[in-house]
Protein backbone atom coordinates (compact mmCIF):
# COMPACT_ATOMS: atom_id res chain seq x y z
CA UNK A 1 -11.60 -34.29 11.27
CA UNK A 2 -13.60 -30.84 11.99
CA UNK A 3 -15.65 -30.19 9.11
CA UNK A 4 -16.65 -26.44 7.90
CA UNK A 5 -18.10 -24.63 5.19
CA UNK A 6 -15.45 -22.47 5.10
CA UNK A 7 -11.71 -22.34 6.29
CA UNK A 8 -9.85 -18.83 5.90
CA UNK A 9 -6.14 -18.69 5.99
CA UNK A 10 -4.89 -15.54 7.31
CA UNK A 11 -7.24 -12.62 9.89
CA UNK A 12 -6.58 -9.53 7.61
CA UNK A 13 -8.82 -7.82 5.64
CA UNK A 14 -9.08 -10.15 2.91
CA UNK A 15 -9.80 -13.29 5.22
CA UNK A 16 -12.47 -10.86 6.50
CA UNK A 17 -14.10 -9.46 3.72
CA UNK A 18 -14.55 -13.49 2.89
CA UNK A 19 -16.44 -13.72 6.26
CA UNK A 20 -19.68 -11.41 5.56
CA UNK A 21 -21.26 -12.98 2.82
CA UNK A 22 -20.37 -16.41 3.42
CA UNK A 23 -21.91 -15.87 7.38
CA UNK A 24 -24.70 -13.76 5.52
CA UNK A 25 -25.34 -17.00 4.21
CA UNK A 26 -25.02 -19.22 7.07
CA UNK A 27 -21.72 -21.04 5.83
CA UNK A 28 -19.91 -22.52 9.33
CA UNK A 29 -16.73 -20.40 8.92
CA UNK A 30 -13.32 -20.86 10.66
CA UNK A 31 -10.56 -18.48 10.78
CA UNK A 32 -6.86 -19.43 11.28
CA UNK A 33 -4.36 -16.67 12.41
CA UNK A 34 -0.58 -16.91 12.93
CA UNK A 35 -0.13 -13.80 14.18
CA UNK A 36 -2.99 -10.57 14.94
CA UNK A 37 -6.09 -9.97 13.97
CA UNK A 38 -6.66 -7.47 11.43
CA UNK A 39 -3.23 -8.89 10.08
CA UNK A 40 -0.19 -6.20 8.50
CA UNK A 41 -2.41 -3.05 7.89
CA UNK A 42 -3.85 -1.98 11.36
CA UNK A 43 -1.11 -3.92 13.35
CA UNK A 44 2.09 -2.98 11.43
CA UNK A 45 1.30 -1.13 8.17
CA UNK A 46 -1.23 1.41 7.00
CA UNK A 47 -2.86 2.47 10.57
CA UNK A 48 0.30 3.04 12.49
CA UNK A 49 2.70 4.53 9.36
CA UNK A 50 -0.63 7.15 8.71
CA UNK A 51 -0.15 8.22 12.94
CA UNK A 52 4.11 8.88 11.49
CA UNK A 53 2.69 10.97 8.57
CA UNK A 54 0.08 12.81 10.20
CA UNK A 55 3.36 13.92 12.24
CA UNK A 56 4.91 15.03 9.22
CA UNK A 57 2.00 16.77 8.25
CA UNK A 58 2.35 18.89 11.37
CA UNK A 59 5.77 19.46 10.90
CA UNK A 60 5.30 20.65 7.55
CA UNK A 61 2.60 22.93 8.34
CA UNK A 62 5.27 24.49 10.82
CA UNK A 63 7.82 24.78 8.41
CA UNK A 64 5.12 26.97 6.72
CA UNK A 65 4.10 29.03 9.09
CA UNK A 66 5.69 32.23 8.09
CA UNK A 67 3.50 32.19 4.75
CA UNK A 68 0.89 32.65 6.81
CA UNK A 69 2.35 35.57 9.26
CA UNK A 70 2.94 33.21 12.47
CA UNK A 71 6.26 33.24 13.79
CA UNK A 72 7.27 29.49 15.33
CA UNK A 73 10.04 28.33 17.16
CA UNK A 74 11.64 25.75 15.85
CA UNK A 75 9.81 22.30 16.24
CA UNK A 76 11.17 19.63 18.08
CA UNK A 77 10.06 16.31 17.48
CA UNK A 78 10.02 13.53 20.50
CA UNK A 79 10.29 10.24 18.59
CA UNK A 80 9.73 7.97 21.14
CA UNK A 81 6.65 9.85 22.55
CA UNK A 82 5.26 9.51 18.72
CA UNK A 83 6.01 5.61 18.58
CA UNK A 84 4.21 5.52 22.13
CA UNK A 85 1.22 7.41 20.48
CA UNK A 86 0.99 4.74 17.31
CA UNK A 87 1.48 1.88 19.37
CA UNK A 88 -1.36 3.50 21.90
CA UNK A 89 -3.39 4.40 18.99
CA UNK A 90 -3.64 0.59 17.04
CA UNK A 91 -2.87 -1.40 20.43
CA UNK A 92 -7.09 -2.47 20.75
CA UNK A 93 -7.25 -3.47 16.97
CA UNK A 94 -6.64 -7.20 17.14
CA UNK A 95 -9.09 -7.43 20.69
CA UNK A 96 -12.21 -5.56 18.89
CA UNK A 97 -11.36 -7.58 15.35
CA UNK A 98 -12.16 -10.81 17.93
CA UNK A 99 -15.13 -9.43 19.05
CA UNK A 100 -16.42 -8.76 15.78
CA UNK A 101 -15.61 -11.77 14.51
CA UNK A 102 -17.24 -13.39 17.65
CA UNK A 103 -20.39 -11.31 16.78
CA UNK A 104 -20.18 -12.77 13.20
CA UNK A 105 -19.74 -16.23 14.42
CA UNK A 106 -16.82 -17.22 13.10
CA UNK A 107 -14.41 -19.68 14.66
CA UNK A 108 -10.84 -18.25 15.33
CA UNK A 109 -8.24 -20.15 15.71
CA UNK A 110 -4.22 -18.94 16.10
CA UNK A 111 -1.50 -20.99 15.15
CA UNK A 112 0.49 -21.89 11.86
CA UNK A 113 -1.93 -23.43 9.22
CA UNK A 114 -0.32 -25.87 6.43
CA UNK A 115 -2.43 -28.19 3.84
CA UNK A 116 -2.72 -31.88 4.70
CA UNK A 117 -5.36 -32.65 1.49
CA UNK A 118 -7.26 -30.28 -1.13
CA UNK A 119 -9.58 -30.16 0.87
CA UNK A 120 -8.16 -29.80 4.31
CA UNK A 121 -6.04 -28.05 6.81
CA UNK A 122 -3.31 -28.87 9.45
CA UNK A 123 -3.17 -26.53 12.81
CA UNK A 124 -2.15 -26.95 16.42
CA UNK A 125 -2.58 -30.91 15.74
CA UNK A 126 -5.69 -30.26 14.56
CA UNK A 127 -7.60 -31.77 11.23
CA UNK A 128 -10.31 -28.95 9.44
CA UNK A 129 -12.29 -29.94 6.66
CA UNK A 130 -13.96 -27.91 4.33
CA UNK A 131 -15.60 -27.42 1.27
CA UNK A 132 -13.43 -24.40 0.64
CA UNK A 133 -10.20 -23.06 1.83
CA UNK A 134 -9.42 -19.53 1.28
CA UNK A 135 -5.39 -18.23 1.50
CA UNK A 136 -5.62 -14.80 2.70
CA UNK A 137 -2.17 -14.88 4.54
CA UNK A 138 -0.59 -11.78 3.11
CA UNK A 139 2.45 -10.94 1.98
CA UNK A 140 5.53 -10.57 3.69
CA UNK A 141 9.00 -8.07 2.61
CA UNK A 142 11.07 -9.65 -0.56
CA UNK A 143 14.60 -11.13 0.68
CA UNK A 144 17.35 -9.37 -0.81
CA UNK A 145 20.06 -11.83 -1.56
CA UNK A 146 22.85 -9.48 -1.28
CA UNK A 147 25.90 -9.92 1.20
CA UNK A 148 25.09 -8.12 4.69
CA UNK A 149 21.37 -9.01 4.20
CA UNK A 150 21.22 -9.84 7.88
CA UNK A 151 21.91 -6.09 8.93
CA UNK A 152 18.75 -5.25 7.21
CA UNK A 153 15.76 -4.21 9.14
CA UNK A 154 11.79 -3.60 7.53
CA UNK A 155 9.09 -1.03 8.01
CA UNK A 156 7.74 -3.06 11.57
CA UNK A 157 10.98 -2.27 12.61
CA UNK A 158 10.91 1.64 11.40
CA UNK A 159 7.10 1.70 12.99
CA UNK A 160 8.61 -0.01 16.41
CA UNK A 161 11.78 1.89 17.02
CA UNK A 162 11.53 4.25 19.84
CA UNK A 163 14.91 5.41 18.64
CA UNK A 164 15.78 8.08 16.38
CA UNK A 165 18.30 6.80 13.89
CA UNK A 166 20.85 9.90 12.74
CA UNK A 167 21.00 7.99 9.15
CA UNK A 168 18.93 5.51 7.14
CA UNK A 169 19.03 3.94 3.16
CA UNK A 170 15.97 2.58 2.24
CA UNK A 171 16.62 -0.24 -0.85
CA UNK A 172 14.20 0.06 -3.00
CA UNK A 173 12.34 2.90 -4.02
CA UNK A 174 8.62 2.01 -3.74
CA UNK A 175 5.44 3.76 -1.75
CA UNK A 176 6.90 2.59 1.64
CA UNK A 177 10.25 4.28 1.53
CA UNK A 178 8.85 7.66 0.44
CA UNK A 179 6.58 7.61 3.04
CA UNK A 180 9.06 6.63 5.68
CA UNK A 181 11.55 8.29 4.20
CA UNK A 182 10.06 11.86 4.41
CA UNK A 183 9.18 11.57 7.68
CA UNK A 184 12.39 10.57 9.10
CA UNK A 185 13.81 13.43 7.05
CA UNK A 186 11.70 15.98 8.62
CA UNK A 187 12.58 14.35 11.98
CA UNK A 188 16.01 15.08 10.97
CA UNK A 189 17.20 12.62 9.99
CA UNK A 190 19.84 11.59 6.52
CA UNK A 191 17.79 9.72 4.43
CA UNK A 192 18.93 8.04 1.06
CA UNK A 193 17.33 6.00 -1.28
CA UNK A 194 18.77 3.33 -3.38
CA UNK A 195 16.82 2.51 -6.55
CA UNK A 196 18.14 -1.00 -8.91
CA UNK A 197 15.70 -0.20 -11.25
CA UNK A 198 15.51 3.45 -13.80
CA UNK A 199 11.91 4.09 -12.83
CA UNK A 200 10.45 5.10 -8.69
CA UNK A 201 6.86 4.29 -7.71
CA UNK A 202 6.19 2.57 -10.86
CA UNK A 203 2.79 1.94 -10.25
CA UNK A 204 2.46 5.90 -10.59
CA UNK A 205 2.36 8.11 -13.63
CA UNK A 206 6.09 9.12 -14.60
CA UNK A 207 5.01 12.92 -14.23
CA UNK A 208 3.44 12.72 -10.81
CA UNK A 209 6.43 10.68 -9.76
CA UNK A 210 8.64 13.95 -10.60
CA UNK A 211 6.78 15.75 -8.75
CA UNK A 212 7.25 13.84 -5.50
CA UNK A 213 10.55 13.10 -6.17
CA UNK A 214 11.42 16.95 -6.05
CA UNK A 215 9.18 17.83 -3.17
CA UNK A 216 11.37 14.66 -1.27
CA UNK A 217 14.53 16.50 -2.43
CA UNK A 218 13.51 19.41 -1.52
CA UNK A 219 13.36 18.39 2.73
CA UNK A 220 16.98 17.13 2.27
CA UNK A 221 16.51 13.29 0.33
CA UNK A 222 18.89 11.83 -1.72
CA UNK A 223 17.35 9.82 -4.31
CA UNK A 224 19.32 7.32 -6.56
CA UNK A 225 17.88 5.42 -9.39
CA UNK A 226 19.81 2.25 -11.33
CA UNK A 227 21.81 1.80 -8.13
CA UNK A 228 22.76 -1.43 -7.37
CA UNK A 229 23.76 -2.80 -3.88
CA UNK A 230 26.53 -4.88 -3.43
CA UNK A 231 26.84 -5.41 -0.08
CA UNK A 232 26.11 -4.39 3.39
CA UNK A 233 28.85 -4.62 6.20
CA UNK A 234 29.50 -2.80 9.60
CA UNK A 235 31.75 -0.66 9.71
CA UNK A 236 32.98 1.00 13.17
CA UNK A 237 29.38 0.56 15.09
CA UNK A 238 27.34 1.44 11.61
CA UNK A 239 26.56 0.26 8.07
CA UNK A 240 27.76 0.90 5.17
CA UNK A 241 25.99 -0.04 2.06
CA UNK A 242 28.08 -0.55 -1.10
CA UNK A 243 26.45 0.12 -3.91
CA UNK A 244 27.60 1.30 -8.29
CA UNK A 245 25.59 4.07 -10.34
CA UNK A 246 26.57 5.17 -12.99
CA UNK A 247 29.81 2.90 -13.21
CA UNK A 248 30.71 4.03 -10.16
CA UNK A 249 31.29 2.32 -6.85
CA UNK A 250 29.50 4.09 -4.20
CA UNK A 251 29.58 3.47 -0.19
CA UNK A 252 26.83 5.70 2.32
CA UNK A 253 26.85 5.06 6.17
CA UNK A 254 23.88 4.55 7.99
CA UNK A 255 22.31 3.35 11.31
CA UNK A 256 19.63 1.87 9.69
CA UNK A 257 19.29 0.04 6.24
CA UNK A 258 15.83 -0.96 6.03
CA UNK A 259 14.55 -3.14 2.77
CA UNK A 260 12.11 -1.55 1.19
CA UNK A 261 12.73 -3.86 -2.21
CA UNK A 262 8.73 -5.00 -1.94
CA UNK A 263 6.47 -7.90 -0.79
CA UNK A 264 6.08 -11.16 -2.19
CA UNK A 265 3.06 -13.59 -1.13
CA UNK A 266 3.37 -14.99 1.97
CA UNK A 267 2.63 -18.86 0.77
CA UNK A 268 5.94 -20.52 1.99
CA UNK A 269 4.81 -22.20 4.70
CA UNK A 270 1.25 -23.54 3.61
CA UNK A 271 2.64 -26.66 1.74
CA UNK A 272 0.64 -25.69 -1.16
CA UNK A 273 1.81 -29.02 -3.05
CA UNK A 274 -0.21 -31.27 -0.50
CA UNK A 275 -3.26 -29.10 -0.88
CA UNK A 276 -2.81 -30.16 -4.93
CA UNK A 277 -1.93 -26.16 -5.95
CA UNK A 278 0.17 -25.14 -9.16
CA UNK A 279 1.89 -22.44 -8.00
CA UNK A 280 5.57 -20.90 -9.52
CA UNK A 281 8.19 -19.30 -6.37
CA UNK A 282 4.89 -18.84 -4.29
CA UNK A 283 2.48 -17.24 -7.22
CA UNK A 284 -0.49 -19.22 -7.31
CA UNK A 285 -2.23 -20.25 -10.67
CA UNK A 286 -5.52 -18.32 -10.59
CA UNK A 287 -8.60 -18.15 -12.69
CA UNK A 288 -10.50 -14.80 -13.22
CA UNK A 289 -12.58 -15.58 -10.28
CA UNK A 290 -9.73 -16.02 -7.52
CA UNK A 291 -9.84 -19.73 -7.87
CA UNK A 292 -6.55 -22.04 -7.89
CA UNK A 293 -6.75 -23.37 -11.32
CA UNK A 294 -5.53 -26.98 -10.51
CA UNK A 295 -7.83 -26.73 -7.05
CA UNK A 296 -10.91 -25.05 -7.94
CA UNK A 297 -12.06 -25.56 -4.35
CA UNK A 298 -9.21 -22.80 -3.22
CA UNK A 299 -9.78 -19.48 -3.36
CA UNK A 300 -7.06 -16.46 -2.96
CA UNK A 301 -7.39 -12.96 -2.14
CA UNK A 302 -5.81 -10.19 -0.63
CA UNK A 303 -1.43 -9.78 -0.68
CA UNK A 304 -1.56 -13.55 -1.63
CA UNK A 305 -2.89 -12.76 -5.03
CA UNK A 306 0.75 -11.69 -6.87
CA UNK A 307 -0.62 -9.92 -9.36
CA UNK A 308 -3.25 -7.66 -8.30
CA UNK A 309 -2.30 -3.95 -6.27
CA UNK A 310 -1.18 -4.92 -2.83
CA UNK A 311 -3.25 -2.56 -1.14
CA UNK A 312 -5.52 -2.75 2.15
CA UNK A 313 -8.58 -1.76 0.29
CA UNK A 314 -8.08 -4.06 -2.58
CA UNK A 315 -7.70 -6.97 -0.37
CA UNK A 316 -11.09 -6.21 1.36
CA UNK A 317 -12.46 -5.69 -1.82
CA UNK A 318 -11.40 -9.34 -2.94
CA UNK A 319 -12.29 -11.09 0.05
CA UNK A 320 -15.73 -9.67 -0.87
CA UNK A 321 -15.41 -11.50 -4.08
CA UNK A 322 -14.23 -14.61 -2.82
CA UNK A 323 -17.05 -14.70 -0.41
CA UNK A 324 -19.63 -14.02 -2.98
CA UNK A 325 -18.15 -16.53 -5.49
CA UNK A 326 -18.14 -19.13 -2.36
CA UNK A 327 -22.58 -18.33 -2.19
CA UNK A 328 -22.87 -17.81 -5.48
CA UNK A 329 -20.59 -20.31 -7.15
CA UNK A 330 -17.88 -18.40 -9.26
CA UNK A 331 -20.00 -15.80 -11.07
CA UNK A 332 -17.82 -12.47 -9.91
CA UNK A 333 -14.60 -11.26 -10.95
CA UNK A 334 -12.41 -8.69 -9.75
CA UNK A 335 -12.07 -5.52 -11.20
CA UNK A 336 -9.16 -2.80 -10.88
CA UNK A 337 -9.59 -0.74 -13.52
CA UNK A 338 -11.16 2.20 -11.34
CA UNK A 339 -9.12 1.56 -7.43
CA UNK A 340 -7.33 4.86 -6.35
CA UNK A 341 -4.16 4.62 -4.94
CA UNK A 342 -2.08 7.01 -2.91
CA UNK A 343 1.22 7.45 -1.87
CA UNK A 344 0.80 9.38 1.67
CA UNK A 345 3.84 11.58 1.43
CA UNK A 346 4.02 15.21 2.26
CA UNK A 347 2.49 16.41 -0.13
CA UNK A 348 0.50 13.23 -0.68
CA UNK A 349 0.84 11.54 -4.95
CA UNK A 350 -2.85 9.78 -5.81
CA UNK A 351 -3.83 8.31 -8.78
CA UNK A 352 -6.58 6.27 -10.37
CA UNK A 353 -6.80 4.61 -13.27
CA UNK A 354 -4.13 4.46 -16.83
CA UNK A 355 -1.05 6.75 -16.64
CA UNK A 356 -0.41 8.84 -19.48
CA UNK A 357 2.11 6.05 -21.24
CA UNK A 358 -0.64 3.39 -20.31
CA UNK A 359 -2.92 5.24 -22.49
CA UNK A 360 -0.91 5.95 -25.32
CA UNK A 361 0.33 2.32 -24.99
CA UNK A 362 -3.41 1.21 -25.17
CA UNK A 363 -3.85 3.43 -28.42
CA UNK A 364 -6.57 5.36 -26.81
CA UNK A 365 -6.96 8.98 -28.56
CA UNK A 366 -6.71 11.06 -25.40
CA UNK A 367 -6.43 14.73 -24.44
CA UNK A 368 -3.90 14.87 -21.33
CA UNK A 369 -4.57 18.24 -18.64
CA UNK A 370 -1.87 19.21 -16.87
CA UNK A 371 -1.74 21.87 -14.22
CA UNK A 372 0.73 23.27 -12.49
CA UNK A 373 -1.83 24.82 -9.42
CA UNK A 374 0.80 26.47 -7.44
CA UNK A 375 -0.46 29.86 -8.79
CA UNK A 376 -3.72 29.12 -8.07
CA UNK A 377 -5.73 31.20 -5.43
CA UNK A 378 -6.64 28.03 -3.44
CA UNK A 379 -2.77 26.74 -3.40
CA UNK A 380 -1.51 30.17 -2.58
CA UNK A 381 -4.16 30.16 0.26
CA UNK A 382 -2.55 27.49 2.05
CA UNK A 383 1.25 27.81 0.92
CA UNK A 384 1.38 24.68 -1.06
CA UNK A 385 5.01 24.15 -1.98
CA UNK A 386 3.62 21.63 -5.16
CA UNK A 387 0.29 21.82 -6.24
CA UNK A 388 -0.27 19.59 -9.57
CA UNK A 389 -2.46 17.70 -11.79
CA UNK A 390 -3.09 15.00 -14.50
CA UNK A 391 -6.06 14.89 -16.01
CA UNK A 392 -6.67 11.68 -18.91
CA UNK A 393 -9.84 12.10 -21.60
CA UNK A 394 -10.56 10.27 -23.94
CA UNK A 395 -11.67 12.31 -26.84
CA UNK A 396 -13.96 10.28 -28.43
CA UNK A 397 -16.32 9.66 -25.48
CA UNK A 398 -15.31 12.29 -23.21
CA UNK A 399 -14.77 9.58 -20.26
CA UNK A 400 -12.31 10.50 -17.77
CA UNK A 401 -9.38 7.41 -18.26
CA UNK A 402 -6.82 8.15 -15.59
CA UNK A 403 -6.54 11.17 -13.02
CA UNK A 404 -3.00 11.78 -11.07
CA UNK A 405 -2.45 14.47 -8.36
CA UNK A 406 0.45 15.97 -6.22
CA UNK A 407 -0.72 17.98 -2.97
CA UNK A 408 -3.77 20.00 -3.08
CA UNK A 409 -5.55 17.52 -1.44
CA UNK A 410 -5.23 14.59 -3.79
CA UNK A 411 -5.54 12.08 -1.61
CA UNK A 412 -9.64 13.09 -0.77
CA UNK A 413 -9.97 14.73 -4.07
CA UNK A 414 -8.87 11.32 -6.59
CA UNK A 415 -11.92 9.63 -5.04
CA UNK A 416 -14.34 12.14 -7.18
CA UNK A 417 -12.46 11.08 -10.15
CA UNK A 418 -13.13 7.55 -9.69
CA UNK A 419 -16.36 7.68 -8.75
CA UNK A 420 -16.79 9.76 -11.99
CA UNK A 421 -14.89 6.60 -13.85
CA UNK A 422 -17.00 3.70 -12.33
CA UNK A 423 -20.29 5.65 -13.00
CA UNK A 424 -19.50 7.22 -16.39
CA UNK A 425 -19.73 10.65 -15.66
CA UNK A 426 -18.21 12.41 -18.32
CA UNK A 427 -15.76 14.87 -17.75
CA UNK A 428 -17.72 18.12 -19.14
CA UNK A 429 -20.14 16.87 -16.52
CA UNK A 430 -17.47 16.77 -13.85
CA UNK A 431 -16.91 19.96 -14.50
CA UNK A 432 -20.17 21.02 -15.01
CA UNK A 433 -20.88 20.78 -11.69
CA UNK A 434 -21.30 23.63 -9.05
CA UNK A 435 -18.76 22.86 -6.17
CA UNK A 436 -18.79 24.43 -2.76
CA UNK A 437 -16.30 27.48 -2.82
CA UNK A 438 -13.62 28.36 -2.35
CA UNK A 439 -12.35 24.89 -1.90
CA UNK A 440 -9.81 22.80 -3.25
CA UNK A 441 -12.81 20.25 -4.59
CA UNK A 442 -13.86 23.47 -6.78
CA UNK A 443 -10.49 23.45 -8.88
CA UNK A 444 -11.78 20.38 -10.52
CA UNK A 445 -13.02 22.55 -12.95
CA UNK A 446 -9.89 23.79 -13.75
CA UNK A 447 -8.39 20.60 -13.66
CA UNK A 448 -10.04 20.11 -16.54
């Protein structure tokens, strides 16, 4: 039996955000990885979808050209040259992630990791003890148990295909297939998105939501909502996806259905009995500090955790915690009131903090800005086809409670808001303030 400090399940950015304090500290630390370094964001998530939008981006700028008195041929967009360009872009990641984990001096080790005690860990025929274990594994797409499953393909597939597809449903209406979605429509493509549930992008603020919606409309998407799928079957050399709204029955061909339906922890494998942890279909019991509750000597962060936002940030964030709590003994606790979030569409959808229902549902006496900017000098500037804004306050104490923005830069310009939230600036102060002109940062005062 190998003993350690410290064994980490899973080389993304949770499993390293454990690693700095614990090393800080001089905990031995190993690392086990099934797959790459740096895990689903760099490899086959965030970093190589951002090198698909910034294409859009350029495409969209072209499309707008003529506001701006250039005359443009019409763009032509060489898919597999732009899959060559991600793949070139993200193909070092998992090589300098092992040299900066060699720098940190923690043990890496690749191969499938299961439990074999609370304490300890099975891999490659190998026994690891430690005096805590850490599941940072991720998360992995949500199996759709619908007939013709087996023709579905994911987003690694979407981010790997050097071919351009001349049709593709997304199921599921979430952050992935939005972003996906509008760039394969400005590639050209027919895209259609299928929608079980009355709501899109729930995470978002309903209003914001409309606001993306129509811009995604707008390039040529078709966007269903309580549409259910009944099947999937192929159908002279495509797919066609049977699906009712409305009381209707519904087919769409397609040569690519990809399941965009979410991500569920990625647990299945670990044997989480033998390491003695209550879990329910893969969601592990946790306490307020990331701890198993029936193994207190487990810690989870990252995708694993099934109820906190499943973004890159917020698992570094955690493994932060983890690794602190690990030092420290279990002192910190997560906290996700103030974590921006962004859809990156074209225009891009960010928010931070409570929506406008979350608020009202909260009973929080609140005075709600909204701005349609697409009169504004600075949106007319650059030819912004939606420009919009959200502003939350509550009244009583002036604190900004939730912010949610459509284009006009929302993606840089939410990260003012929250750093106004998690230091208490109020909003008169926020506005208050003498921005750099003319920018789109200076329409914060107007914002609010």
């Amino acid at each position: 039996m190998e003993k350690y400090d410290v064994v980490i399940l899973g080389g993304g950015n949770a499993g390293m955000g454990v690693t700095v304090a614990t090393r800080s500290a001089g905990l031995s630390v190993a690392m086990i990885e099934a797959r790459d370094l740096g895990g689903t964001c760099p490899n086959r998530g965030c970093t190589p979808k951002k090198v698909l939008v910034a294409a859009s981006h350029a495409l969209d700028e072209i499309e707008r050209a003529e506001k701006h008195a250039i005359t443009v041929d019409a763009p032509r967009l060489d898919w597999r040259a732009l899959i060559e360009r991600e793949k070139d872009i993200i193909r070092d990641i998992p090589s300098r992630l092992s040299e900066l984990m060699a720098r940190r001096g923690v043990d890496v080790i690749f191969g499938e990791a299961a439990f074999i005690g609370g304490n300890a860990i099975g891999v490659n025929g190998r026994e690891l003890e430690a005096r805590n274990i850490v599941i940072a594994t991720g998360s992995k797409p949500r199996s759709l148990p619908i007939p013709g499953a087996e023709h579905l393909t994911t987003s690694d597939d979407v981010l790997s295909d050097p071919d351009l597809p001349g049709a593709v449903v997304f199921i599921g209406g979430g952050v992935i297939a939005f972003e996906l979605g509008q760039v394969y429509a400005r590639a050209g493509v027919d895209v259609t998105i299928l929608e079980a549930l009355p709501h899109l992008l729930a995470a978002f603020d309903a209003d914001a939501v409309a606001q993306t919606v129509s811009a995604s409309e707008r390039i040529g998407m078709r966007v269903r909502t309580l549409a259910w799928v009944k099947k999937i079957e192929r159908v002279d050399g495509r797919l066609r996806v049977t699906f009712v709204a409305d009381g209707t029955e519904c087919t769409v061909d397609a040569d690519r259905v990809v399941n965009c339906a979410g991500r569920v922890a990625n647990v299945e494998r670990l044997d989480l009995g033998a390491g003695v942890i209550v879990h329910r279909e893969g969601r592990i019991e946790i306490d307020n500090h990331l701890r198993s509750r029936s193994n207190p000597d487990v810690y989870v962060c990252g995708d694993a955790v099934w109820n906190s936002p499943q973004l890159s940030p917020v698992a570094t964030y955690e493994g932060g915690i983890v690794g602190r709590n690990i030092v420290d003994g279990p002192r910190h606790r997560p906290d996700y009131s103030q974590i921006p979030a962004s859809a990156y569409t074209v225009p891009a959808l960010a928010s931070v903090g409570l929506s406008e229902a979350k608020a009202k549902e909260q009973g929080l006496g609140v005075k709600v800005h909204v701005n349609d900017m697409r009169g504004w000098l600075s949106a007319r500037t650059y030819a912004e086809t939606v420009a919009w804004s959200k502003i939350i306050v509550e009244e009583s104490t002036d604190r900004i409670v939730g912010a949610h923005i459509v284009g006009h830069a929302g993606e840089e310009l939410i990260h003012l808001f929250a750093l106004a939230m998690r230091h208490a600036i109020a909003a008169s102060q926020l506005a208050d303030m003498v921005y750099g002109f003319p920018t789109f940062s200076s329409d914060i005062r107007n914002m609010l």
